[in-house]
N, C-alpha and C. Protein backbone atom coordinates (compact mmCIF):
# COMPACT_ATOMS: atom_id res chain seq x y z
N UNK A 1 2.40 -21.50 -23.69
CA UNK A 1 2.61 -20.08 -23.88
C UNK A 1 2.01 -19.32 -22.71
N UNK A 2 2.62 -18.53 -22.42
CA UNK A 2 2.28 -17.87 -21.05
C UNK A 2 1.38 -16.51 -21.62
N UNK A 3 0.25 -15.90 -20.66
CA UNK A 3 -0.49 -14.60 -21.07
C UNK A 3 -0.58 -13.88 -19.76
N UNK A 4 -0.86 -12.97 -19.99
CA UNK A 4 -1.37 -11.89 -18.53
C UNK A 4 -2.83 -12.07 -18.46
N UNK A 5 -3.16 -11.85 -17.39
CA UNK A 5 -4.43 -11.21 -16.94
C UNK A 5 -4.78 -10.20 -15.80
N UNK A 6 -5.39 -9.76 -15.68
CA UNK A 6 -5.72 -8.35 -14.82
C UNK A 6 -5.49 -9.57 -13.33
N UNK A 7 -5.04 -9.07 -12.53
CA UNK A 7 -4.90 -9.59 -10.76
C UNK A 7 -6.25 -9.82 -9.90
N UNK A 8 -6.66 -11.10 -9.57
CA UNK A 8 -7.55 -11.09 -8.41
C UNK A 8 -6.83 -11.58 -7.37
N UNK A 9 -7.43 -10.85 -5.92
CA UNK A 9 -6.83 -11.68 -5.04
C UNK A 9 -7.27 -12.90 -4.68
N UNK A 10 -8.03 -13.63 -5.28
CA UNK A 10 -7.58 -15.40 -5.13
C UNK A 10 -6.55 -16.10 -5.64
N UNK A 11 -6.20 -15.14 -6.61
CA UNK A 11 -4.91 -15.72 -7.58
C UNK A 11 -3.55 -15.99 -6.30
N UNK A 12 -3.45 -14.84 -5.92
CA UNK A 12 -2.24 -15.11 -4.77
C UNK A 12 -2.74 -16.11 -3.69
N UNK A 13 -3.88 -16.53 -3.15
CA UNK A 13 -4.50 -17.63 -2.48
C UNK A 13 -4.29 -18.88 -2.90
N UNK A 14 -4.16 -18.75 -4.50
CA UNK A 14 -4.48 -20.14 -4.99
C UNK A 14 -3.46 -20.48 -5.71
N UNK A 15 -2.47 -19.52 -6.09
CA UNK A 15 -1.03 -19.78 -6.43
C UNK A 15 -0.39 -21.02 -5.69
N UNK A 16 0.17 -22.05 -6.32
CA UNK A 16 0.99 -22.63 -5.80
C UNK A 16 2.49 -22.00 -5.51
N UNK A 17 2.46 -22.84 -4.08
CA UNK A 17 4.23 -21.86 -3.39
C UNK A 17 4.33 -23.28 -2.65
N UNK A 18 5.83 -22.98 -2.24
CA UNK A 18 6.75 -24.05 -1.61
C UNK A 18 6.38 -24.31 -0.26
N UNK A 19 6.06 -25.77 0.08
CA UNK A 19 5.84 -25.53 1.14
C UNK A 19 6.32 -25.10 2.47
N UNK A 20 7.84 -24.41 2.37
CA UNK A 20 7.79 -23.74 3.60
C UNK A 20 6.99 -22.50 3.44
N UNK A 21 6.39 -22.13 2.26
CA UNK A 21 5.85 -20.83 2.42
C UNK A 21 4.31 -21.01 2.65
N UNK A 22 3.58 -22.08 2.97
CA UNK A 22 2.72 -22.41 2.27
C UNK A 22 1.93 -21.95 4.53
N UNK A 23 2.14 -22.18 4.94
CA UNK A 23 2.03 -21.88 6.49
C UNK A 23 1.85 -20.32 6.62
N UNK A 24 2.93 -19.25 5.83
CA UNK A 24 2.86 -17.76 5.65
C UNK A 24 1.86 -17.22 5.17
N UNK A 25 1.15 -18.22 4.17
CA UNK A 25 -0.32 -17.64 3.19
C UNK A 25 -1.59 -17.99 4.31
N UNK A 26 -1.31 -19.00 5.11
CA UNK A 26 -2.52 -19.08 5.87
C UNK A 26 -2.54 -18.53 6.74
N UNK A 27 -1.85 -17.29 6.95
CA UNK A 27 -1.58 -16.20 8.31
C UNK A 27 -3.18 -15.31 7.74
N UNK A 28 -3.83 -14.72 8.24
CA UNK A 28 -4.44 -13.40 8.12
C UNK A 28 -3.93 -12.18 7.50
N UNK A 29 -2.74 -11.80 8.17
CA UNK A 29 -2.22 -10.69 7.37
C UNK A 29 -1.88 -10.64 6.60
N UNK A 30 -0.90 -12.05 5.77
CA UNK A 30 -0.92 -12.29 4.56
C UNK A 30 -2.06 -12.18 3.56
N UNK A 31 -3.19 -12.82 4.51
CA UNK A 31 -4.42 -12.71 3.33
C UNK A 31 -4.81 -11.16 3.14
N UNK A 32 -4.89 -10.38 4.03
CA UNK A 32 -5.22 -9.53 3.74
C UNK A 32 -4.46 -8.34 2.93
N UNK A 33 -3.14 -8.75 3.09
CA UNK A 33 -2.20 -8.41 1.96
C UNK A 33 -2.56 -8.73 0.35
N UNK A 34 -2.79 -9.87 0.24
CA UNK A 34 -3.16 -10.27 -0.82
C UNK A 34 -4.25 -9.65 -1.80
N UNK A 35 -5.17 -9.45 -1.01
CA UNK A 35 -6.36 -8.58 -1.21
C UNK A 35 -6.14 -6.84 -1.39
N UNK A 36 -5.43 -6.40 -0.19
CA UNK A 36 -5.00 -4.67 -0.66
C UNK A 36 -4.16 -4.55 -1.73
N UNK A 37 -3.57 -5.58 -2.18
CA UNK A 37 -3.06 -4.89 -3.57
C UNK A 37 -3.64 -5.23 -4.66
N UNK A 38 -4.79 -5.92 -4.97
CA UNK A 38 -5.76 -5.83 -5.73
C UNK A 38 -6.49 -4.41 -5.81
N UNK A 39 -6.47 -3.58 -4.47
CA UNK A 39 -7.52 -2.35 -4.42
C UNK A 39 -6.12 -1.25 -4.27
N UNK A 40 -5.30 -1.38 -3.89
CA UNK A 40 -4.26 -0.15 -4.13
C UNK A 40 -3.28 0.05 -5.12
N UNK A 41 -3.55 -0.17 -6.08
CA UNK A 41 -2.53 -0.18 -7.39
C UNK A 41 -2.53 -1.66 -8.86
N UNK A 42 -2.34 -0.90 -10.08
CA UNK A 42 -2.38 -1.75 -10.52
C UNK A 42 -1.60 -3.21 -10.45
N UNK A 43 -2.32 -4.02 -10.71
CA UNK A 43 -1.59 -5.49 -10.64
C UNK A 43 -2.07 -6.53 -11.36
N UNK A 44 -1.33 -7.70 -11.85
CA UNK A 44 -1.56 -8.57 -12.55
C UNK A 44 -1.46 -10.05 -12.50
N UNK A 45 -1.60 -11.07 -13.22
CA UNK A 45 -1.57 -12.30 -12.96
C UNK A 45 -0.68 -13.20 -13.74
N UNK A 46 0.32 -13.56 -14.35
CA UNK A 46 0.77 -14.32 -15.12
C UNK A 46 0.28 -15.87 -15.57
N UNK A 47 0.07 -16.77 -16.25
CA UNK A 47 -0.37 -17.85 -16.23
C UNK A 47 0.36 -18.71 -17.71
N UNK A 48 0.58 -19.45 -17.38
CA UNK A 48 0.82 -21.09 -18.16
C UNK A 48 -0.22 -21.86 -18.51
N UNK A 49 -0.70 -22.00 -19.53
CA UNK A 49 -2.16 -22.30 -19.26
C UNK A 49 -3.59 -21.86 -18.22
N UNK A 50 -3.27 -23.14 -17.44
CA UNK A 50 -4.39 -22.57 -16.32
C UNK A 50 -3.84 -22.59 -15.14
N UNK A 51 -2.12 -22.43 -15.16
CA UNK A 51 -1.65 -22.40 -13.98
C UNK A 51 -0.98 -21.38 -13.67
N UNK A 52 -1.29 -20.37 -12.92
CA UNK A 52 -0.77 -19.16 -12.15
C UNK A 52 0.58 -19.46 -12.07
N UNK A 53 1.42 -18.82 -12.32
CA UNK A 53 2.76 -18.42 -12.51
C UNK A 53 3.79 -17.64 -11.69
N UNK A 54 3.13 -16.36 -11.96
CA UNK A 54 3.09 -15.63 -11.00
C UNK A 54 2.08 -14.41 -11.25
N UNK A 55 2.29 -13.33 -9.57
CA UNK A 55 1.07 -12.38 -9.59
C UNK A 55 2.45 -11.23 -9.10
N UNK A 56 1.98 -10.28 -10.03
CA UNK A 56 2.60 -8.93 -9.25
C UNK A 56 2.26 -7.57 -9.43
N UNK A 57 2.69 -6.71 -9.09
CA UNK A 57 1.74 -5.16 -9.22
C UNK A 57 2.80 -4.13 -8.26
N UNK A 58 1.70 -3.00 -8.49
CA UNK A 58 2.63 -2.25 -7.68
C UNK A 58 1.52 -1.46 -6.53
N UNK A 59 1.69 -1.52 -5.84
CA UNK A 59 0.67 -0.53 -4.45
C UNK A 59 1.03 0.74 -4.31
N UNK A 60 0.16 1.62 -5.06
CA UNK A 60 0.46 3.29 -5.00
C UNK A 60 0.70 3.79 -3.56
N UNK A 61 1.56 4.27 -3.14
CA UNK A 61 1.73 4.75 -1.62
C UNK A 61 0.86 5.94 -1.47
N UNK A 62 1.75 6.74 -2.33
CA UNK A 62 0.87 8.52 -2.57
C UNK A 62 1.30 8.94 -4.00
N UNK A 63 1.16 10.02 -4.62
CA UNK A 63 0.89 10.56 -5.24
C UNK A 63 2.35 10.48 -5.91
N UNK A 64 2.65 9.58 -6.92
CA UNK A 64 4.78 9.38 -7.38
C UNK A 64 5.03 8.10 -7.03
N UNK A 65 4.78 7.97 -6.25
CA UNK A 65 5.48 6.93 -4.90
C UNK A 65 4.85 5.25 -4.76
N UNK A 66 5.10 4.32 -5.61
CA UNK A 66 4.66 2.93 -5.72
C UNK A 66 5.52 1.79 -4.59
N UNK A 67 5.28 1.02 -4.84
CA UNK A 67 5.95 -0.34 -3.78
C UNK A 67 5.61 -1.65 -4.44
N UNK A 68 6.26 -1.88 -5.32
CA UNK A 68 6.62 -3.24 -5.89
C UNK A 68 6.02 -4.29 -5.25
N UNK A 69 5.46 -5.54 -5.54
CA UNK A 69 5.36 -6.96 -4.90
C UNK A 69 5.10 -7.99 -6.14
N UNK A 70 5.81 -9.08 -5.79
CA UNK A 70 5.85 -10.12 -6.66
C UNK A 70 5.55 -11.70 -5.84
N UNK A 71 4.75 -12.67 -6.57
CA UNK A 71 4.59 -13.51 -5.48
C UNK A 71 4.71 -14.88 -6.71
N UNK A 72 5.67 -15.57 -6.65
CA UNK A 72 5.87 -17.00 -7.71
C UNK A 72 5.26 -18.40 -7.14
N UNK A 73 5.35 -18.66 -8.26
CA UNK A 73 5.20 -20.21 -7.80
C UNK A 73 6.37 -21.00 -8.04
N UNK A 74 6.36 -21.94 -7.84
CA UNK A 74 7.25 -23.04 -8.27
C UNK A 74 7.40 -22.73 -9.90
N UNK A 75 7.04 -22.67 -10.45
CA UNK A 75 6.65 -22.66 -11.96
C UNK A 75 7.51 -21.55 -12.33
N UNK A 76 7.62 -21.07 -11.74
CA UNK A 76 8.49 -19.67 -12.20
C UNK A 76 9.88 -20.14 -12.84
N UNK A 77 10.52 -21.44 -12.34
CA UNK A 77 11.50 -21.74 -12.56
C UNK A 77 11.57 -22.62 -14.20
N UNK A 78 10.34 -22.75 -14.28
CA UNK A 78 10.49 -23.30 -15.70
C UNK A 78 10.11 -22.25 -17.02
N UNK A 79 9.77 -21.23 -16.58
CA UNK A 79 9.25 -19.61 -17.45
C UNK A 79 10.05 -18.60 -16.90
N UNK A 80 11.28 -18.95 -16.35
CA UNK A 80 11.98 -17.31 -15.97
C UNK A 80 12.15 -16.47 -17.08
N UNK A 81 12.58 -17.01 -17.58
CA UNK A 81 13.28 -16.08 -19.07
C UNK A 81 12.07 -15.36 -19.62
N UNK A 82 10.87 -15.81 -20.19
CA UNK A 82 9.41 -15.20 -20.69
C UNK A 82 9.05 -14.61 -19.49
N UNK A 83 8.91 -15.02 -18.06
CA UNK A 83 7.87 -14.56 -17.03
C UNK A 83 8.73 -13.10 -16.73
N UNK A 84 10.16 -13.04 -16.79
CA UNK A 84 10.87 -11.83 -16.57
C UNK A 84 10.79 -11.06 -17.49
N UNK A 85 10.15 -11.14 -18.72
CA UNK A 85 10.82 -10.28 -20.17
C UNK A 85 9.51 -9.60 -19.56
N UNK A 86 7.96 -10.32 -19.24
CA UNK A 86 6.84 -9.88 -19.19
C UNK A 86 6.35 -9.02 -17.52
N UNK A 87 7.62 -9.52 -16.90
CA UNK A 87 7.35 -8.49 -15.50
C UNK A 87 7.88 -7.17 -15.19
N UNK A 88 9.01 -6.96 -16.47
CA UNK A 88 9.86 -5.75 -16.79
C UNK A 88 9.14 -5.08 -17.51
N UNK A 89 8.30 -5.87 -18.84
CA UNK A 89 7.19 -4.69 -19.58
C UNK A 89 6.15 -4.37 -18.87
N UNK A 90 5.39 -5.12 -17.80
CA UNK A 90 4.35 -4.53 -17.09
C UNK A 90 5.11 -3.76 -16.08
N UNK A 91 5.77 -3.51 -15.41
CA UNK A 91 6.21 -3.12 -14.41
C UNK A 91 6.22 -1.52 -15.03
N UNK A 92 7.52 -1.68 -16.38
CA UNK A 92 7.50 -0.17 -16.61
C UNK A 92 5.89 0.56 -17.04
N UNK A 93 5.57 -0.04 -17.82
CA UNK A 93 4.01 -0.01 -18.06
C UNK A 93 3.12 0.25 -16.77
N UNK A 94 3.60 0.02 -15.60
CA UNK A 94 3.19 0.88 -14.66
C UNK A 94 3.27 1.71 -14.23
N UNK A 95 4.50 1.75 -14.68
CA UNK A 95 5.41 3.16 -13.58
C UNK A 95 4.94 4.33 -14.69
N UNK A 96 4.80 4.14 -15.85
CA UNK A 96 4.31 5.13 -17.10
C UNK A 96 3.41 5.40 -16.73
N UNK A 97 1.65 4.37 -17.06
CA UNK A 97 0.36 4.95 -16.71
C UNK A 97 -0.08 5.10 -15.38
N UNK A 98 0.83 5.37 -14.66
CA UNK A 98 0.57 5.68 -12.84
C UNK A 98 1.49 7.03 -12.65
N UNK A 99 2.49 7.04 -13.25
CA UNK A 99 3.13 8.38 -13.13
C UNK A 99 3.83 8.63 -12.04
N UNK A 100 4.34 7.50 -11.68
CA UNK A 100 5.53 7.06 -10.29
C UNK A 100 7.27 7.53 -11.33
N UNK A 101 7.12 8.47 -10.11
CA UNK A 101 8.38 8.76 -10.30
C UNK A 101 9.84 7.85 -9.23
N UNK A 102 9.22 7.28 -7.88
CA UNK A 102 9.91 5.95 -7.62
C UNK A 102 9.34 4.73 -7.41
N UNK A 103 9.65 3.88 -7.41
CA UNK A 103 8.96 2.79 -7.29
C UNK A 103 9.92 1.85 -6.48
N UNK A 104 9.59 1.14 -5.58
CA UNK A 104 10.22 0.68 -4.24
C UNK A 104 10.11 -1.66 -3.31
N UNK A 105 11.23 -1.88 -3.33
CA UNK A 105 11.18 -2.95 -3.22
C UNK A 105 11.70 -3.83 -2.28
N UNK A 106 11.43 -4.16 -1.81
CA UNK A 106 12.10 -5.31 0.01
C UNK A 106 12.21 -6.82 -0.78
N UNK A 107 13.44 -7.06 -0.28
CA UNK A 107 14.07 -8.24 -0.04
C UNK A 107 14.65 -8.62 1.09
N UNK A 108 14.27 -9.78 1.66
CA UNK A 108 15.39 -10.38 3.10
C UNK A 108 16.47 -10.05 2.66
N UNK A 109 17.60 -9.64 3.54
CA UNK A 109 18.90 -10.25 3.07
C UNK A 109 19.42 -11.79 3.33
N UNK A 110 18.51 -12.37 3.79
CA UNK A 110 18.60 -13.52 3.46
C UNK A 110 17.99 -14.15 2.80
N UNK A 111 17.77 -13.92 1.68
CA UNK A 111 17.08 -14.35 0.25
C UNK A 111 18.01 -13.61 -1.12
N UNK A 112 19.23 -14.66 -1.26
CA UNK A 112 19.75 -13.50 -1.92
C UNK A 112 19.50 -13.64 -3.68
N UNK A 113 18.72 -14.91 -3.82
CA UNK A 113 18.53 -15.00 -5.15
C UNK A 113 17.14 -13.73 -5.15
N UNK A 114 16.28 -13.36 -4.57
CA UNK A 114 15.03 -12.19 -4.33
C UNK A 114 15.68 -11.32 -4.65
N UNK A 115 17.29 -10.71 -3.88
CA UNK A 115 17.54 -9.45 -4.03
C UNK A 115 18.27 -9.32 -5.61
N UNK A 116 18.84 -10.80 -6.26
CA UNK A 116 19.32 -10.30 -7.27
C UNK A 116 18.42 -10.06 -8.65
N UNK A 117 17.11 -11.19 -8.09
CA UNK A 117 16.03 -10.90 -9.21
C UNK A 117 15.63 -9.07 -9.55
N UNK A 118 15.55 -8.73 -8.04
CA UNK A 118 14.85 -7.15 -7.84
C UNK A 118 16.08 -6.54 -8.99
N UNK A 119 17.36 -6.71 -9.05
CA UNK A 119 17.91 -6.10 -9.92
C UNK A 119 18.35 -6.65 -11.30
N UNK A 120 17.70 -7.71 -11.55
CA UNK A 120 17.30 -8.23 -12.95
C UNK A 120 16.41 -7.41 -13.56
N UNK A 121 15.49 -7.01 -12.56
CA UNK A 121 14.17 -6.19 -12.98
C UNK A 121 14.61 -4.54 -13.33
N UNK A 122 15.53 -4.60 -12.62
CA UNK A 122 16.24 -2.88 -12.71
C UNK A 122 16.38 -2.22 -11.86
N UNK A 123 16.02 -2.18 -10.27
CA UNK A 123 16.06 -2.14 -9.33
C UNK A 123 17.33 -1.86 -8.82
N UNK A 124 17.58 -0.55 -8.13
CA UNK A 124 19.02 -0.62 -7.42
C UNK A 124 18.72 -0.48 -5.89
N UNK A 125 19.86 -1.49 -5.35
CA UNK A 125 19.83 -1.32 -3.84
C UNK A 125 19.76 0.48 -3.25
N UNK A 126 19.33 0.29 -2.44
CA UNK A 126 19.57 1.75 -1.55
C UNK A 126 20.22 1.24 -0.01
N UNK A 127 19.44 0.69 0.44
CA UNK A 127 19.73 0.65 2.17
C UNK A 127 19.36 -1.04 2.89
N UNK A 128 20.20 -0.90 3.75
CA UNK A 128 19.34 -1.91 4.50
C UNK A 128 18.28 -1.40 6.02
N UNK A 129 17.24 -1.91 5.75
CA UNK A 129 16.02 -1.73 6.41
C UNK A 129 15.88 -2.85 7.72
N UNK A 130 16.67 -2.19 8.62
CA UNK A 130 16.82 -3.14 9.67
C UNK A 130 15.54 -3.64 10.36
N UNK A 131 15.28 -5.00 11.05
CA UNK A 131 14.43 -5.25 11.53
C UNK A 131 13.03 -5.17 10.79
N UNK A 132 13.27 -4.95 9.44
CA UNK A 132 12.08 -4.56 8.50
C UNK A 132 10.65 -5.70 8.55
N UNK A 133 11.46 -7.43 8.60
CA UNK A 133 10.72 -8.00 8.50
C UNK A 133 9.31 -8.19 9.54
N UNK A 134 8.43 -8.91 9.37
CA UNK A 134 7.09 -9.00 10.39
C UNK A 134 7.93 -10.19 11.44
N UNK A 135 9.05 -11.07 10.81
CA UNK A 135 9.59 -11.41 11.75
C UNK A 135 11.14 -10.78 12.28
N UNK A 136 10.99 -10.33 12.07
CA UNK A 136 12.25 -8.84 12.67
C UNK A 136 13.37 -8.85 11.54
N UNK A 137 13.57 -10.04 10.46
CA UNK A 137 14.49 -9.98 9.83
C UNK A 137 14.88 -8.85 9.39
N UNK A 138 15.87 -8.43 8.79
CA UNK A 138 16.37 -7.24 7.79
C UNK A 138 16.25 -7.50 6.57
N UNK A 139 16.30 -6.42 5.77
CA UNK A 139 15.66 -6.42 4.74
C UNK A 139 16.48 -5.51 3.57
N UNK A 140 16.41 -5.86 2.50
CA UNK A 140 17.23 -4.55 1.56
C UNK A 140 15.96 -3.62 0.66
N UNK A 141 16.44 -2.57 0.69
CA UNK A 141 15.23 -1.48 0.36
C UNK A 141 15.75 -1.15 -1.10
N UNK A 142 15.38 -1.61 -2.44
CA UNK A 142 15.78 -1.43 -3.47
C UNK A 142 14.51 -0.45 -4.55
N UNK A 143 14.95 0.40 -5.31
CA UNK A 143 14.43 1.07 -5.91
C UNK A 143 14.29 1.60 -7.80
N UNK A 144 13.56 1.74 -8.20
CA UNK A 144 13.56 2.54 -9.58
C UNK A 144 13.38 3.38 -9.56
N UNK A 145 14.69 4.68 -9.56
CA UNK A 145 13.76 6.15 -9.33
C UNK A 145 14.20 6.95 -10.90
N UNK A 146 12.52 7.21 -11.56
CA UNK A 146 12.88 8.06 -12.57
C UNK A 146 12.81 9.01 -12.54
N UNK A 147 13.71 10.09 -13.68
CA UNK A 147 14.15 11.11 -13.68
C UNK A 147 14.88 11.89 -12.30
């Protein structure tokens, strides 16, 4: 049975990921990514027992204005169905007690199972965000904007 817990950033450190991704976490900026969204917005931890699942949250920009991030493990693929029912109730559950009126999300466009999850979640495309990536890739800029 899967539960939440409040987000540390070791959780995204110690998350298991695939190993082509596994080279991206030992960058610096990644780590330090990992860590600012522990201190800029609420975020959380998913778990399977004692195994991290996934971690996600949202990073308050300014004052309305959030930015989505989600980070899986392998494991995700055996809890999609529960790990999604529970990233749609925290998510809105954020956007409520934070008082974000949009809330904002990047996908490669070459990741196209990422961009269709973002709109599993509810998420509608807006734009593509050229050159968005840290490695120049492009990117799709998808959003929840209420009211």
């Amino acid at each position: 049975m899967m539960h939440v817990i409040p987000y540390s950033p070791e959780h995204a450190l110690k998350i298991k990921v695939r190993e082509i991704d596994e080279k991206k976490r030992q960058d610096r900026e990644w780590q330090k990514w990992a860590i600012d969204n522990g201190l800029q917005g609420p975020a959380y931890t998913i778990m399977s027992g004692d195994e991290i699942v996934a971690c996600c949250g949202v990073r308050v920009i300014w004052e309305g204005v959030g930015e989505a991030w989600l980070v899986f493990s392998p494991a995700i693929q055996e809890h999609t169905l529960e790990a999604t029912k529970i990233i749609r109730t925290y998510l809105r559950k954020i956007i409520e007690d934070s008082k974000l009126r949009r809330v904002q999300a990047f996908a490669s466009t070459a990741a196209p199972r990422a961009a269709r999850y973002l709109e599993t979640l509810g998420f509608e495309r807006e734009a593509v965000m050229r050159k968005l990536g840290r490695d120049g890739a492009d990117h799709y800029c998808y959003a929840i904007v209420e009211g």
